[in-house]
C-alpha atoms as a PDB file:
ATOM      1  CA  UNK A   1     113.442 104.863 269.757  1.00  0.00           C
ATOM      2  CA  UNK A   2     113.391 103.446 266.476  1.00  0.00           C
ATOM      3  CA  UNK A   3     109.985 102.831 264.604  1.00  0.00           C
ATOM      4  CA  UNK A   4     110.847 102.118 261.221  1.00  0.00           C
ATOM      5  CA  UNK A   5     112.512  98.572 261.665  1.00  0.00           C
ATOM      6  CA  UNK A   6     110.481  95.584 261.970  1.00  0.00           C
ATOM      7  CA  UNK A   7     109.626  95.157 258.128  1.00  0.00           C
ATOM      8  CA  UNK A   8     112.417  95.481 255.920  1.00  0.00           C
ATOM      9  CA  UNK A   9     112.872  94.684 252.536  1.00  0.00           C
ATOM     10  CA  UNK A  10     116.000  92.833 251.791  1.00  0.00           C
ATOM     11  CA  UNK A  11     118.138  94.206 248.783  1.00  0.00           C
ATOM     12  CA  UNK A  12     121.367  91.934 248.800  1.00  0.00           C
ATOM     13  CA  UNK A  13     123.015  89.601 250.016  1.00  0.00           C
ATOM     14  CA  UNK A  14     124.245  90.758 253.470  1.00  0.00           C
ATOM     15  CA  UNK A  15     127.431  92.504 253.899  1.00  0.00           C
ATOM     16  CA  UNK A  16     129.818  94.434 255.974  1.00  0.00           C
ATOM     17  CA  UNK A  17     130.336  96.819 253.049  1.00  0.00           C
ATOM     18  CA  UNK A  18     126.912  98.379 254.459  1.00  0.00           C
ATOM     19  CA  UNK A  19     127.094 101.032 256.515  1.00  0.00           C
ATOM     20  CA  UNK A  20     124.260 103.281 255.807  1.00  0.00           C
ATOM     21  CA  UNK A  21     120.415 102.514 256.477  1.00  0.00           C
ATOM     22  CA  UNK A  22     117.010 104.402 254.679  1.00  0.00           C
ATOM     23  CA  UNK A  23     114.270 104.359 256.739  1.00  0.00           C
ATOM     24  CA  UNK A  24     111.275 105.362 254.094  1.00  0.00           C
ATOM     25  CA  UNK A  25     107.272 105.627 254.230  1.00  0.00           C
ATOM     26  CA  UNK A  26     106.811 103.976 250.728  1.00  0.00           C
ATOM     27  CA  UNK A  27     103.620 105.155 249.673  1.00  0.00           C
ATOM     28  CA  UNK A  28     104.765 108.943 250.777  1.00  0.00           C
ATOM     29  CA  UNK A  29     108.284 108.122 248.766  1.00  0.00           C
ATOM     30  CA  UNK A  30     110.055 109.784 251.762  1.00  0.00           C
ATOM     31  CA  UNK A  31     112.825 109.443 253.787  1.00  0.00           C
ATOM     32  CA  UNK A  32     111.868 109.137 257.021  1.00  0.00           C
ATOM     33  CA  UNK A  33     115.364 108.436 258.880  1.00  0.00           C
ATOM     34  CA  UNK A  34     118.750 107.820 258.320  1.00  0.00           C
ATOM     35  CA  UNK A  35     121.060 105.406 259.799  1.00  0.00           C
ATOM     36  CA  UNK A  36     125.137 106.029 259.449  1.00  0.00           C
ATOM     37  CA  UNK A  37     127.573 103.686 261.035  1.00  0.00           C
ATOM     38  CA  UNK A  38     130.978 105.105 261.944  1.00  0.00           C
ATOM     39  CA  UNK A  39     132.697 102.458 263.466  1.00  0.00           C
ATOM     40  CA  UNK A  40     130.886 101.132 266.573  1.00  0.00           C
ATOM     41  CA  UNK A  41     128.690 103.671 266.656  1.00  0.00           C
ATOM     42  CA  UNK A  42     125.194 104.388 264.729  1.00  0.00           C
ATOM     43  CA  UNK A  43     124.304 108.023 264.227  1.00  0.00           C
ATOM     44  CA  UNK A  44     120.234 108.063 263.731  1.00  0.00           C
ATOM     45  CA  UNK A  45     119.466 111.384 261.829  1.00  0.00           C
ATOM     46  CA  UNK A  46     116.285 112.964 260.822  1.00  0.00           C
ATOM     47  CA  UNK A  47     116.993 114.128 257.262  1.00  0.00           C
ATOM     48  CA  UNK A  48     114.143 116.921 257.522  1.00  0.00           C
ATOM     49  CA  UNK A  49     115.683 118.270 260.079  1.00  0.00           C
ATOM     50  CA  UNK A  50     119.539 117.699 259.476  1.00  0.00           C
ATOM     51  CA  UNK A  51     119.717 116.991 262.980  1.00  0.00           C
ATOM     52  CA  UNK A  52     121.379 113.898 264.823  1.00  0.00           C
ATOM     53  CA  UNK A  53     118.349 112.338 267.046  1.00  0.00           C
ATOM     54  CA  UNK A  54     119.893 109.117 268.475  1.00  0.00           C
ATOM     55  CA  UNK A  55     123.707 108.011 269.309  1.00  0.00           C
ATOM     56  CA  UNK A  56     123.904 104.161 269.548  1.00  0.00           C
ATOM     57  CA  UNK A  57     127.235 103.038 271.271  1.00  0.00           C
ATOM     58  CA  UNK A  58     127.349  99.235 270.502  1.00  0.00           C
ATOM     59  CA  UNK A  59     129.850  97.034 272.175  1.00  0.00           C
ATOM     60  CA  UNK A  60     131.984  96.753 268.910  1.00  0.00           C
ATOM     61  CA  UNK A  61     131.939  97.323 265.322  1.00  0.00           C
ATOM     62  CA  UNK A  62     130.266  93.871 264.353  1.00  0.00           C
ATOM     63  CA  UNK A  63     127.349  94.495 266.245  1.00  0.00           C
ATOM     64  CA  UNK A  64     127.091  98.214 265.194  1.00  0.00           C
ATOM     65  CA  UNK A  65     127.415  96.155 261.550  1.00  0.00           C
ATOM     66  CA  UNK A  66     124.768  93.749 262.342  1.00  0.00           C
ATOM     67  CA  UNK A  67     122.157  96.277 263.481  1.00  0.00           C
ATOM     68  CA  UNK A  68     122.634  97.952 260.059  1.00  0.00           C
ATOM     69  CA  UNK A  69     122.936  94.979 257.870  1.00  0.00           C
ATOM     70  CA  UNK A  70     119.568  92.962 260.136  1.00  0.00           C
ATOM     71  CA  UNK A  71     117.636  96.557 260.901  1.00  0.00           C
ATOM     72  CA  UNK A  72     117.321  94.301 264.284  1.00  0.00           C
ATOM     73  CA  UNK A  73     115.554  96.259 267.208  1.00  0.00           C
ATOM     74  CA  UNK A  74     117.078  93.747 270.081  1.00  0.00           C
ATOM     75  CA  UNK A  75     120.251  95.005 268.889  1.00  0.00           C
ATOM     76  CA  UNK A  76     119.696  98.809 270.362  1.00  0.00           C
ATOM     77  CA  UNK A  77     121.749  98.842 273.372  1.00  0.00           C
ATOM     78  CA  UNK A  78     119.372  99.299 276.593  1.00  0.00           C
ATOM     79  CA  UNK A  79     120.280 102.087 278.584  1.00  0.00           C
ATOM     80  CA  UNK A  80     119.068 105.606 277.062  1.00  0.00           C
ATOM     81  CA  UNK A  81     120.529 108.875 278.474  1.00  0.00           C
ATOM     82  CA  UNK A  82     119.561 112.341 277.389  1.00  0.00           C
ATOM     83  CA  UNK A  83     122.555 114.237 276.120  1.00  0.00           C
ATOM     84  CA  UNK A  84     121.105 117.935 277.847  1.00  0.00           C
ATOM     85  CA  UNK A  85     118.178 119.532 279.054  1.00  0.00           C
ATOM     86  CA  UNK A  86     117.689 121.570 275.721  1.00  0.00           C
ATOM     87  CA  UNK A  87     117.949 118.601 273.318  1.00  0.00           C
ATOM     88  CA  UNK A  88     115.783 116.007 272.350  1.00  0.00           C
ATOM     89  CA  UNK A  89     118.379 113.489 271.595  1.00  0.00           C
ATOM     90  CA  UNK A  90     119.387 109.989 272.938  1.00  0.00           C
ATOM     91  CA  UNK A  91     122.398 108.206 273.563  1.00  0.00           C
ATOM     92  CA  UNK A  92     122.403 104.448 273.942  1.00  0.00           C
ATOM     93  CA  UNK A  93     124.554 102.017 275.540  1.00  0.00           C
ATOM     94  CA  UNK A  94     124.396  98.701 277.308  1.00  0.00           C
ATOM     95  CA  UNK A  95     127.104  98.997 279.914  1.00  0.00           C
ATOM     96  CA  UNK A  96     128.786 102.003 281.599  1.00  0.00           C
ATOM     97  CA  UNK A  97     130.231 103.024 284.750  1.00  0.00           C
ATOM     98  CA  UNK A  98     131.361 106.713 284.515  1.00  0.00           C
ATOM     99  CA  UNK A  99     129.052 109.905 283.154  1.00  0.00           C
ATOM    100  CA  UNK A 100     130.312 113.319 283.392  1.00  0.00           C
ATOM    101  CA  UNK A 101     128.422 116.768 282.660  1.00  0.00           C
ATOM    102  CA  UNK A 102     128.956 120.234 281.650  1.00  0.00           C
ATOM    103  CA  UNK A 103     128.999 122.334 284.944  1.00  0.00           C
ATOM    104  CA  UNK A 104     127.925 125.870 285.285  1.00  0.00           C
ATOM    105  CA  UNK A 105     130.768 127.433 283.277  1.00  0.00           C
ATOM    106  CA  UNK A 106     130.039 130.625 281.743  1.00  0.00           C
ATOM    107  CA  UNK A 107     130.445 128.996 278.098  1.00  0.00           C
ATOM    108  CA  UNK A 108     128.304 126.496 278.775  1.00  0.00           C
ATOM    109  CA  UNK A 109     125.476 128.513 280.662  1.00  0.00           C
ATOM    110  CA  UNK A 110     125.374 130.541 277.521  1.00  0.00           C
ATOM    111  CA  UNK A 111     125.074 128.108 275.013  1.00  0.00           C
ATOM    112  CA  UNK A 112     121.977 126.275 277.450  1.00  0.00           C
ATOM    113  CA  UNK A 113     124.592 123.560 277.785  1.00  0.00           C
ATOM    114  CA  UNK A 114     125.223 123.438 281.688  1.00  0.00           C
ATOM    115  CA  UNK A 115     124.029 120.144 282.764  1.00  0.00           C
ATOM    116  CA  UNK A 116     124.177 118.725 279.045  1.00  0.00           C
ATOM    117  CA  UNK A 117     126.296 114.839 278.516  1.00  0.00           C
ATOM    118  CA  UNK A 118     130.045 115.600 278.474  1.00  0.00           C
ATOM    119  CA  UNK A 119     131.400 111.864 279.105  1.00  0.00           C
ATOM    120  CA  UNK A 120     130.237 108.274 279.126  1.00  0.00           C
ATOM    121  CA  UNK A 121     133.134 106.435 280.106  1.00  0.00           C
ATOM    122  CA  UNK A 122     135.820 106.535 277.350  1.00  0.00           C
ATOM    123  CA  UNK A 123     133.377 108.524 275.203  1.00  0.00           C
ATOM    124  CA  UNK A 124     133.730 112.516 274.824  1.00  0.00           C
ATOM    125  CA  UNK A 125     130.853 114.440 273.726  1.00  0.00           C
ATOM    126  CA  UNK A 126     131.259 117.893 272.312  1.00  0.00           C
ATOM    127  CA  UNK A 127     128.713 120.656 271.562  1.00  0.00           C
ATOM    128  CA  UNK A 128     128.894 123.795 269.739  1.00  0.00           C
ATOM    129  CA  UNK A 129     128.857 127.170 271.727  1.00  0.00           C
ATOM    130  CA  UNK A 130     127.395 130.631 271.249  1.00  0.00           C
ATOM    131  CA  UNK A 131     130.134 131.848 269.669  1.00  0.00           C
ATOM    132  CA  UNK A 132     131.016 133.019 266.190  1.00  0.00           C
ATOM    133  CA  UNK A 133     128.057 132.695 263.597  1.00  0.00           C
ATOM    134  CA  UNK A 134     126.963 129.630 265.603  1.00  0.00           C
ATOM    135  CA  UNK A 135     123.835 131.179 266.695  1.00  0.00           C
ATOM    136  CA  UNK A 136     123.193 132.398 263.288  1.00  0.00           C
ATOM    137  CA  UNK A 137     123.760 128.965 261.602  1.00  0.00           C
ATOM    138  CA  UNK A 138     121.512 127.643 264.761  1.00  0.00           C
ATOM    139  CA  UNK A 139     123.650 125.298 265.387  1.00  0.00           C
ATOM    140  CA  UNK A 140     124.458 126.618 269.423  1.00  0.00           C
ATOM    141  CA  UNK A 141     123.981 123.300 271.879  1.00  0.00           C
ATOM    142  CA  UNK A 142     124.157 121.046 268.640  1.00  0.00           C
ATOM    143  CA  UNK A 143     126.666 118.105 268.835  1.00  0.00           C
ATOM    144  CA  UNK A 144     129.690 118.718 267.118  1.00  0.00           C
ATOM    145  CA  UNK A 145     132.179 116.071 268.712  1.00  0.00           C
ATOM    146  CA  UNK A 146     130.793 112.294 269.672  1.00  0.00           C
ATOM    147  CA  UNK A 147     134.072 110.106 270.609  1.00  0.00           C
ATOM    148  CA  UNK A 148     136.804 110.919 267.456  1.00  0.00           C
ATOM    149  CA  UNK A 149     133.619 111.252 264.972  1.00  0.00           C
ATOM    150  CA  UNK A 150     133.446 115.147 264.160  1.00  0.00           C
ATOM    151  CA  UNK A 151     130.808 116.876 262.797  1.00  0.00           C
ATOM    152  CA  UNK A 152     129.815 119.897 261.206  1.00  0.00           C
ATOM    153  CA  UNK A 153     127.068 121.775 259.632  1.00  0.00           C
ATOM    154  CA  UNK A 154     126.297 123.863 256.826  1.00  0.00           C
ATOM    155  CA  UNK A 155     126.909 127.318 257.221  1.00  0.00           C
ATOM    156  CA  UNK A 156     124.656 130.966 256.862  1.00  0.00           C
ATOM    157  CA  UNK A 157     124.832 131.148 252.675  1.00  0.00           C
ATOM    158  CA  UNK A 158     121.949 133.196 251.175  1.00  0.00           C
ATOM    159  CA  UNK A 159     121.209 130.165 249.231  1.00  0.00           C
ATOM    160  CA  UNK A 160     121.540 127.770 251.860  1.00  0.00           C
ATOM    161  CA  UNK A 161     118.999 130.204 253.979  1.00  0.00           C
ATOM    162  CA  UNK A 162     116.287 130.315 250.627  1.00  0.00           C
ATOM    163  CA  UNK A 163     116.446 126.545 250.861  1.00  0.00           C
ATOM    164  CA  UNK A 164     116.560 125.958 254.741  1.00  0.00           C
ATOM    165  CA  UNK A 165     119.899 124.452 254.641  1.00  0.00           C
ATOM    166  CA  UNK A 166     121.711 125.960 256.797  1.00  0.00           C
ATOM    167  CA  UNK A 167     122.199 124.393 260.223  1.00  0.00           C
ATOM    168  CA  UNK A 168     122.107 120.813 258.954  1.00  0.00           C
ATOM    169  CA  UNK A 169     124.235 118.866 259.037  1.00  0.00           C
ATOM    170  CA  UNK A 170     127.179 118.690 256.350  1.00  0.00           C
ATOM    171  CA  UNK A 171     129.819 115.841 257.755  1.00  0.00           C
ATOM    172  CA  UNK A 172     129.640 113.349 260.289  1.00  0.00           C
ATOM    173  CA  UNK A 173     133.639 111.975 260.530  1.00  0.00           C
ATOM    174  CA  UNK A 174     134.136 111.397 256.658  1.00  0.00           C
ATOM    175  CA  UNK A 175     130.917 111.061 255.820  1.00  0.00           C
ATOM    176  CA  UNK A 176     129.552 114.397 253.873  1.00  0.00           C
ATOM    177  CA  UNK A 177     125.988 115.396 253.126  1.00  0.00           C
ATOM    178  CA  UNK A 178     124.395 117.129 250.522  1.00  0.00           C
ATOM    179  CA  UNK A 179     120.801 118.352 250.488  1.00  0.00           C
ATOM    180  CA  UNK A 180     118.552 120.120 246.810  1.00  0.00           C
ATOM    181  CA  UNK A 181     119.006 123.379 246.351  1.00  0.00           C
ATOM    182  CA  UNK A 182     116.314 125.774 245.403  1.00  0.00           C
ATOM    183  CA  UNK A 183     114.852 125.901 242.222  1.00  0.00           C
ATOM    184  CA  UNK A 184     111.862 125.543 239.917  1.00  0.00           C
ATOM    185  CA  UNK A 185     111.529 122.029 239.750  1.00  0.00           C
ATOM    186  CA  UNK A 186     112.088 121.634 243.494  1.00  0.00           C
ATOM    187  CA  UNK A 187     109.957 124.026 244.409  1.00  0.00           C
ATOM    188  CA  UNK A 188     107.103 122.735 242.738  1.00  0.00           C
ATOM    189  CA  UNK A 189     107.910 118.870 243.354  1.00  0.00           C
ATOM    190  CA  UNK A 190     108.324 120.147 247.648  1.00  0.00           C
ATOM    191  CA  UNK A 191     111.357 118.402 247.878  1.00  0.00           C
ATOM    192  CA  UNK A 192     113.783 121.972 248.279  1.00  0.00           C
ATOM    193  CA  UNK A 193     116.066 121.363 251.533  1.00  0.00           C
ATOM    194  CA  UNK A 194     115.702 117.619 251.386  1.00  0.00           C
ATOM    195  CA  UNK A 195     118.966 115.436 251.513  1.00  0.00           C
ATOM    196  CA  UNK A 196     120.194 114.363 247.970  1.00  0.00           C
ATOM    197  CA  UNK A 197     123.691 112.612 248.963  1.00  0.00           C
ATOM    198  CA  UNK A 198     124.975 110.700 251.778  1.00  0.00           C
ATOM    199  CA  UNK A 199     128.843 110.349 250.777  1.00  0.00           C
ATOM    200  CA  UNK A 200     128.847 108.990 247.479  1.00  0.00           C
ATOM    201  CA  UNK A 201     124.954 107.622 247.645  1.00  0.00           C
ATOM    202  CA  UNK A 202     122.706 109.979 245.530  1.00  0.00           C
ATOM    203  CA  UNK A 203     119.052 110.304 246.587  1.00  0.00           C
ATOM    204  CA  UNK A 204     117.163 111.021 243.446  1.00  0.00           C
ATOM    205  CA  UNK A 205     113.826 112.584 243.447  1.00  0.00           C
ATOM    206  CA  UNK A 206     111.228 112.676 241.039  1.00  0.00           C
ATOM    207  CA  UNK A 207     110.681 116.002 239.192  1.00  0.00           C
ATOM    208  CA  UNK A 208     107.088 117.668 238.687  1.00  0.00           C
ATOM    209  CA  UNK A 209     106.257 116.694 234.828  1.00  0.00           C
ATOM    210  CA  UNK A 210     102.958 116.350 233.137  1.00  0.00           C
ATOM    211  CA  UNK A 211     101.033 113.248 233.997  1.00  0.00           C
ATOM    212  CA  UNK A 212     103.232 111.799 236.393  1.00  0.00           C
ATOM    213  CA  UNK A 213     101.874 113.825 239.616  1.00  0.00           C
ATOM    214  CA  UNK A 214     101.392 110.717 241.287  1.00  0.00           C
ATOM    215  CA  UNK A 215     104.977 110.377 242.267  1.00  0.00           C
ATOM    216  CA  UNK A 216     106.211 114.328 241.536  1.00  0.00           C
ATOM    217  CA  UNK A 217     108.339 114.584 244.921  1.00  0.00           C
ATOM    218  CA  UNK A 218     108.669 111.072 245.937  1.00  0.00           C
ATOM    219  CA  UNK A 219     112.041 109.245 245.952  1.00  0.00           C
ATOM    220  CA  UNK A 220     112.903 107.869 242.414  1.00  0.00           C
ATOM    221  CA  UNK A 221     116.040 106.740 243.269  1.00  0.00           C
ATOM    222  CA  UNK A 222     118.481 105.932 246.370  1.00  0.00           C
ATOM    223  CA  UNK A 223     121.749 104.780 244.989  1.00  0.00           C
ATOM    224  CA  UNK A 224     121.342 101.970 242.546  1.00  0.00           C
ATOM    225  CA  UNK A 225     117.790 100.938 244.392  1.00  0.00           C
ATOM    226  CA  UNK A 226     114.971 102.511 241.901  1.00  0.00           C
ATOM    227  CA  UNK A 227     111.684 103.386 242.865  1.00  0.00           C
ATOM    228  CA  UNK A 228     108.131 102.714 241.045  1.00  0.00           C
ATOM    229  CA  UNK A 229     104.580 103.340 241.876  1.00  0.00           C
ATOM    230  CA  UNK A 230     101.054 103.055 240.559  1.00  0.00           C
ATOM    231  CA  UNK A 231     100.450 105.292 237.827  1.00  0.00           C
ATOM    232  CA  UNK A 232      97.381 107.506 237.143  1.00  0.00           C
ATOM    233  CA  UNK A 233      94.720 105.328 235.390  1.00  0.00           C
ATOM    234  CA  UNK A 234      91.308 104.557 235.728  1.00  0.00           C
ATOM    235  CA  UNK A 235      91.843 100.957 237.275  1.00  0.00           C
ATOM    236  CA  UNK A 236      94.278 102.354 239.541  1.00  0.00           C
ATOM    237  CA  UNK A 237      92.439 105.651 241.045  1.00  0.00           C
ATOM    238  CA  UNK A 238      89.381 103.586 241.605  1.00  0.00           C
ATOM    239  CA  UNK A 239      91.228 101.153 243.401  1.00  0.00           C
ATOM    240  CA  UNK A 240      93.036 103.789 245.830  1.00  0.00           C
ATOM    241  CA  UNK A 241      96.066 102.870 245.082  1.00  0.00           C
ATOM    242  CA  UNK A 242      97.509 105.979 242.435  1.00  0.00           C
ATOM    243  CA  UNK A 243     100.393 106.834 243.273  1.00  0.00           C
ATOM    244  CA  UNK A 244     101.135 104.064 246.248  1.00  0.00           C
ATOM    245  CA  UNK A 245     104.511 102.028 246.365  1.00  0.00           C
ATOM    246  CA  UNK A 246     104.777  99.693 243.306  1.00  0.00           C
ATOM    247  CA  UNK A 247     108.348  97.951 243.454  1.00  0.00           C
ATOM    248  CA  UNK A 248     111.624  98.471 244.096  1.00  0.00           C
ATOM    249  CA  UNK A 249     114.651  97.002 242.114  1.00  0.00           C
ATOM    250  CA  UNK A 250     117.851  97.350 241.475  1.00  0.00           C
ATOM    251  CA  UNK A 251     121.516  96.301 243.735  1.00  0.00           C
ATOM    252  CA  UNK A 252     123.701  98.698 245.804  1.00  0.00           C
ATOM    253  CA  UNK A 253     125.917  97.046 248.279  1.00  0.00           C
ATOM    254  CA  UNK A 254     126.635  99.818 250.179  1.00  0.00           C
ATOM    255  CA  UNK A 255     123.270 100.663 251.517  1.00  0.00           C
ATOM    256  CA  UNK A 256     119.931  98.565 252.985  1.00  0.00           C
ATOM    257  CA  UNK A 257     116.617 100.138 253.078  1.00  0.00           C
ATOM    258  CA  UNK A 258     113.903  99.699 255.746  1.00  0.00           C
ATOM    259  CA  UNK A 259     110.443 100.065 254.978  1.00  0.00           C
ATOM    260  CA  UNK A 260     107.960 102.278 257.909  1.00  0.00           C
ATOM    261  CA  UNK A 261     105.880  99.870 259.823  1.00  0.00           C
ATOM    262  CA  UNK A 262     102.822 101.598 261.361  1.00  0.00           C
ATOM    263  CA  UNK A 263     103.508 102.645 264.435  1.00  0.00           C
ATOM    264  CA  UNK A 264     101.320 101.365 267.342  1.00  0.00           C
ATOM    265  CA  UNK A 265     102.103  97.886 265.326  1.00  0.00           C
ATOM    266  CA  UNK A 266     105.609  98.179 266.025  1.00  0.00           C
ATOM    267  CA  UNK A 267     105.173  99.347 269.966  1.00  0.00           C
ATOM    268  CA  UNK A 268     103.663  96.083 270.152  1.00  0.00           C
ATOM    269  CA  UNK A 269     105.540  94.055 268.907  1.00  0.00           C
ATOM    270  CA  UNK A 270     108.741  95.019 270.487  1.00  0.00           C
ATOM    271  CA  UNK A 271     107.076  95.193 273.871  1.00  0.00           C
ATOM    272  CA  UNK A 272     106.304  91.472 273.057  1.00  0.00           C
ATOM    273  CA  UNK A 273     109.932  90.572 271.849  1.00  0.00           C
ATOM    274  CA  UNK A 274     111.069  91.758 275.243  1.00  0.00           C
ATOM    275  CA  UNK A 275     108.472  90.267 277.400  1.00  0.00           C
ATOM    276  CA  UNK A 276     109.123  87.205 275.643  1.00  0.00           C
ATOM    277  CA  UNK A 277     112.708  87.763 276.837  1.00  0.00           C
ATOM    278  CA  UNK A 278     111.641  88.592 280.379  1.00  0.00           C
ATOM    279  CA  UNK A 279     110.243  85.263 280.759  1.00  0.00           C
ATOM    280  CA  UNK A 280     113.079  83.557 279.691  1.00  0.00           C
ATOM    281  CA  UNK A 281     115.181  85.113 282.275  1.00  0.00           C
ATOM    282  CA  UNK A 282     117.120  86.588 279.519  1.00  0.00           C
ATOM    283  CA  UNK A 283     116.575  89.981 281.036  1.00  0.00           C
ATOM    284  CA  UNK A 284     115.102  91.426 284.468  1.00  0.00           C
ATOM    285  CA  UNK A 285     112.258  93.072 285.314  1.00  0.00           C
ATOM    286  CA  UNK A 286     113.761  96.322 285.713  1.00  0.00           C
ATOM    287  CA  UNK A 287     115.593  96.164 282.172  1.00  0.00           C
ATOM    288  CA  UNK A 288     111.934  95.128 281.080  1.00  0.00           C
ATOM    289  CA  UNK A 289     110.324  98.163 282.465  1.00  0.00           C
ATOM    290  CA  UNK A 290     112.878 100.475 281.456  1.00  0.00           C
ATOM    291  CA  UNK A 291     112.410  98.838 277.561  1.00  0.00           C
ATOM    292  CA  UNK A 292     108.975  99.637 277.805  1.00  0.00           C
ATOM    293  CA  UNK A 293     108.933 103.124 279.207  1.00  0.00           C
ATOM    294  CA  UNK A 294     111.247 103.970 276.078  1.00  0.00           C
ATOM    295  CA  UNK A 295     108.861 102.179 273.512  1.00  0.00           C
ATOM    296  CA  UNK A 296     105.807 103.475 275.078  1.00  0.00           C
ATOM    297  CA  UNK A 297     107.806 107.229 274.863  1.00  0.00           C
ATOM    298  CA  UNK A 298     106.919 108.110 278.415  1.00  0.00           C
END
């Protein structure tokens, strides 16, 4: 389910050069989810986490375009299936007539996979097993195949480990991430693990100096798209608003950025958007229900 949508801050003009979406909490300055289109298919991906939460299989790559260039929620295809009894994530799709699933191989019982998403139709999905350093990496049970989009994760490096890199991810098809390091200034700033590159777009963060606490840690930077917020004076503290979002400026056609709507808000107002469409006829009561139930998370 997608709760970051509804208000978004248009950067360009639209384009189908975009295929990567920030979902951010601007007064935190932080990244909140990421969006990566690989053909007709969105990846959704917690960037805390380095994990891949939703799979949206649209109908073709101009839709898959749309929902990235429009951040529109109608868009999500309706029909959610969990990928396996040990994972969390989602796939989405509007139409589908065939679903296979791991059975109780010996592979698969050991990597908690039996019973786990193998096939929607023409699409394969592939996990990693307990093999090899897998377990070690903590990556057993993760996706690793979705359709011909690969994907890997960072591997069991000392340094990786210090930062908590290691078992995120680090490629989805040609798309490779990068995440900061360990040192001084991110260790003070709190920003050590977090992603710093999606392919050739650099998040920047801003680094812990003297008198500018107020945004030490929050994004300064996503591609060309710079950051500001409301420095430390007088007028600002007692109004409540050091350190809040300011502006945003700058171009980058390759990327949009959505800002978090509050939560409950956003419930709401999809739930309206597709009882609105329910009375139109537009969609049945059952497709209704099932729109809900996802919304509402039950």
């Amino acid at each position: 389910m997608i709760r970051y949508l509804s208000l978004i801050f248009l950067i360009i003009e639209q384009t189908l050069a975009q295929s990567t979406a920030f979902a951010i909490n601007q007064d935190e300055g932080k990244l909140i989810n990421l969006y990566q289109q690989e053909s007709n298919i969105v990846f959704k991906i917690d960037p805390m986490k380095g994990d891949i939460t939703s799979v949206y299989i649209f109908s073709n790559d101009s839709v898959a375009s749309k929902f990235i260039i429009n951040g529109d929620t109608r868009l999500i295809p309706l029909h959610s299936l969990s990928l396996g009894t040990n994972s969390n994530s989602l796939v989405f799709i509007d139409n589908y007539s065939i679903i296979e699933y791991a059975k109780n191989y010996s592979s698969y019982s050991r990597a908690g996979l039996v019973g786990a998403l193998i096939k929607i139709d023409n699409y394969n999905f592939d996990y990693y097993l307990k093999i090899g350093d897998n377990e070690e990496m903590g990556i057993v049970g993760k996706l690793k195949q979705v359709g011909a989009h690969s994907i890997t994760y960072n591997k069991n490096y000392t340094s990786y480990v210090r930062a908590g890199i290691t078992g995120k991810i680090e490629s989805l098809g040609e798309t490779n991430f990068e995440y900061y390091n360990y040192d001084s200034y991110s260790e003070m700033a709190g920003y050590t693990g977090e992603l710093n590159k999606v392919g050739s777009i650099r998040v920047e963060m801003n680094k812990p100096y003297s008198r500018t606490e107020y945004k030490s840690g929050k994004i300064k930077a996503i591609g060309n798209i710079n950051f500001e917020y409301y420095a430390n004076t007088y007028q600002n503290r007692a109004s409540g608003i050091e350190g809040k979002f300011k502006r945003m400026s700058g171009e980058d056609e390759r990327i949009k950025i959505w800002f978090e709507k509050n939560k409950d808000a956003f419930v709401a107002d999809e739930i309206k958007k597709f009882k609105n469409l329910l009375d139109s006829g537009a969609i049945n009561q059952e497709e209704y229900d099932e729109k809900k139930k996802q919304l509402l998370g039950l």
